[in-house]
Protein backbone atom coordinates (compact mmCIF):
# COMPACT_ATOMS: atom_id res chain seq x y z
CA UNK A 1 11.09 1.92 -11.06
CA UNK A 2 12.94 -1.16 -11.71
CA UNK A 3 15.43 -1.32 -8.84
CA UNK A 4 14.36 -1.80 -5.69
CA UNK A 5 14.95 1.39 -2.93
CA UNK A 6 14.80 1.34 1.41
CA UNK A 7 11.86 2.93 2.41
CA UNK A 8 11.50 2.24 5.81
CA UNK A 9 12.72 0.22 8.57
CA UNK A 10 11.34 -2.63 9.99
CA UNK A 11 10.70 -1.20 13.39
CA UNK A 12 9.14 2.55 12.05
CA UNK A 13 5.98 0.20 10.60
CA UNK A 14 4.39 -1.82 13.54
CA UNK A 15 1.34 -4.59 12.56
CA UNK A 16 -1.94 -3.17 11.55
CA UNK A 17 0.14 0.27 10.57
CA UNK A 18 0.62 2.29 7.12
CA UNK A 19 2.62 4.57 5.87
CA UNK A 20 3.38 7.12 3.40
CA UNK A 21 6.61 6.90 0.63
CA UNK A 22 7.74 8.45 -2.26
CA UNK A 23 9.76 6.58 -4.25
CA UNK A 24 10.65 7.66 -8.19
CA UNK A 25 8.25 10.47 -7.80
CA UNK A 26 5.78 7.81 -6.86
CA UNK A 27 3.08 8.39 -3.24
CA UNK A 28 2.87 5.12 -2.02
CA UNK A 29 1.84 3.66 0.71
CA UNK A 30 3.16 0.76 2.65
CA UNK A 31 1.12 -1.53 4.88
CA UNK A 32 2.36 -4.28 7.54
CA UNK A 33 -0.48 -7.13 8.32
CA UNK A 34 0.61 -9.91 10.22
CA UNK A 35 4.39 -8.82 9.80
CA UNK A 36 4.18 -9.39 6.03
CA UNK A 37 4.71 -5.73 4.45
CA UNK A 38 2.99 -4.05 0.86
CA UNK A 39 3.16 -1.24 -0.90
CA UNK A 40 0.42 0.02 -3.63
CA UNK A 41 -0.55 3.03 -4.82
CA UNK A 42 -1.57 5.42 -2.44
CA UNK A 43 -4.75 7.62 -4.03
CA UNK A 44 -8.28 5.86 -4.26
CA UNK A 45 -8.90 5.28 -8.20
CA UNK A 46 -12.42 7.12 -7.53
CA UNK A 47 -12.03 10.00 -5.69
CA UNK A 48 -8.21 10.95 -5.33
CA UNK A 49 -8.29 10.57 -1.66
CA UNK A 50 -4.89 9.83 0.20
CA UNK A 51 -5.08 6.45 1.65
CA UNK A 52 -1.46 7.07 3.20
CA UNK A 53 -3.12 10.00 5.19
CA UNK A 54 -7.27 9.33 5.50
CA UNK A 55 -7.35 5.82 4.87
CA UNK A 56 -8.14 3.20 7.68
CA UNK A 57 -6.90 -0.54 7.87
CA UNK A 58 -9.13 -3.00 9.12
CA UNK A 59 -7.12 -6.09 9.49
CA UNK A 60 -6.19 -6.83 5.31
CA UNK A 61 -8.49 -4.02 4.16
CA UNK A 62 -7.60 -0.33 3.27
CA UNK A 63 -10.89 1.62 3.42
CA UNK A 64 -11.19 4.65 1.65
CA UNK A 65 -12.82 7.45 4.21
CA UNK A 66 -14.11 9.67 0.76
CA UNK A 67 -16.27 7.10 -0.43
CA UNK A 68 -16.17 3.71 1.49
CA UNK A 69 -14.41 1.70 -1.35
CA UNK A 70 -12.65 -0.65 0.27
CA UNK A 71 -9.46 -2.43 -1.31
CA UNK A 72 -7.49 -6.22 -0.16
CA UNK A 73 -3.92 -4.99 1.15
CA UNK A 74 -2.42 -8.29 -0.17
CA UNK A 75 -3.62 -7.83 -3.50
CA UNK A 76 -4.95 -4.51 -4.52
CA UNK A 77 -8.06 -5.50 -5.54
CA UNK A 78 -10.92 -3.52 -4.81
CA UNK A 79 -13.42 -5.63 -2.63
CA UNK A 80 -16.50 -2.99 -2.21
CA UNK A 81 -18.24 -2.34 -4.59
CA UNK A 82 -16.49 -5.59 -6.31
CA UNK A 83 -15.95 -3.91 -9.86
CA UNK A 84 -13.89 -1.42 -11.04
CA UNK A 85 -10.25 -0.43 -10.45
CA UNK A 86 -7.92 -1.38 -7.72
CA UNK A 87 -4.55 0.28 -6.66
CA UNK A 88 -1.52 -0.97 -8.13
CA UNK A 89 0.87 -3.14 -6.40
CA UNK A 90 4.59 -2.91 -5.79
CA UNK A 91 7.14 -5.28 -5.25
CA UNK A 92 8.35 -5.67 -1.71
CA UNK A 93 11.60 -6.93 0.05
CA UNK A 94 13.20 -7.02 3.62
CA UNK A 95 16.74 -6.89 3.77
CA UNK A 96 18.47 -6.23 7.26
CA UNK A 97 15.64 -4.95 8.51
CA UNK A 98 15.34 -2.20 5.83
CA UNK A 99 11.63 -2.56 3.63
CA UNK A 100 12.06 -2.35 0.21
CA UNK A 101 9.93 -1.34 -2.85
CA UNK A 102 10.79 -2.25 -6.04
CA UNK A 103 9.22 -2.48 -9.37
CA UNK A 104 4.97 -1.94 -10.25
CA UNK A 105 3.61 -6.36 -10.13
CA UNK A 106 1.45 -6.79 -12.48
CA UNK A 107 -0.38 -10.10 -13.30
C-alpha cells in the first residue's frame, strides 16, 4: 500500500464523523476531528469488533462498543486500559478536496 488512493471526499465526512474504506483489500476507517482527517485500522485488536460500523467517537477518541477499549484518533494508541495494542495508522492527504490514504506510518 505504498501509493496513496481517493477515498472519500471532503464533503461525504463532516467533523466528529467516521467512515468505512477499503483500500488494497484493507477495512479502514477514516475519522475527521476538527477538520483534520485519519485513517487506521478498522477492527479492535481485542475483540474483532468493527469500529467503522459499532464504534463511537467522542471528540479524539474511538470507543470500542464490544469491550470499552478506547483508542486516540490522532495516534492510534490505545488509551483504556493504557497497555496493549493499538490500531495501526495510515498516511493521510487532501488533494482537491479528495481524502487520501496512503501507506501503513509506523514510528
Amino acid at each position: 500500500m505504498g501509493d496513496y488512493h481517493t477515498v472519500l471526499r471532503t464533503q461525504e465526512l463532516g467533523p466528529g464523523q467516521m467512515r468505512a474504506v477499503e483500500v488494497d483489500g484493507r477495512q479502514l476507517l477514516v475519522a475527521n476531528v476538527g477538520q483534520t482527517y485519519y485513517a487506521l485500522s478498522a477492527r479492535c485488536p481485542n475483540d474483532g469488533v468493527d469500529l467503522a460500523r459499532d464504534g463511537r467517537m467522542r471528540g479524539d477518541l474511538l470507543i470500542c462498543p464490544g469491550d470499552d477499549w478506547a483508542f486516540d484518533i490522532r495516534t492510534g494508541e490505545r488509551v483504556r486500559p493504557r497497555r496493549g495494542p493499538g490500531l495501526r495508522r495510515y498516511a493521510v492527504g487532501v488533494r482537491e478536496n479528495r481524502i487520501e490514504v496512503g501507506p501503513e506510518l509506523v514510528e
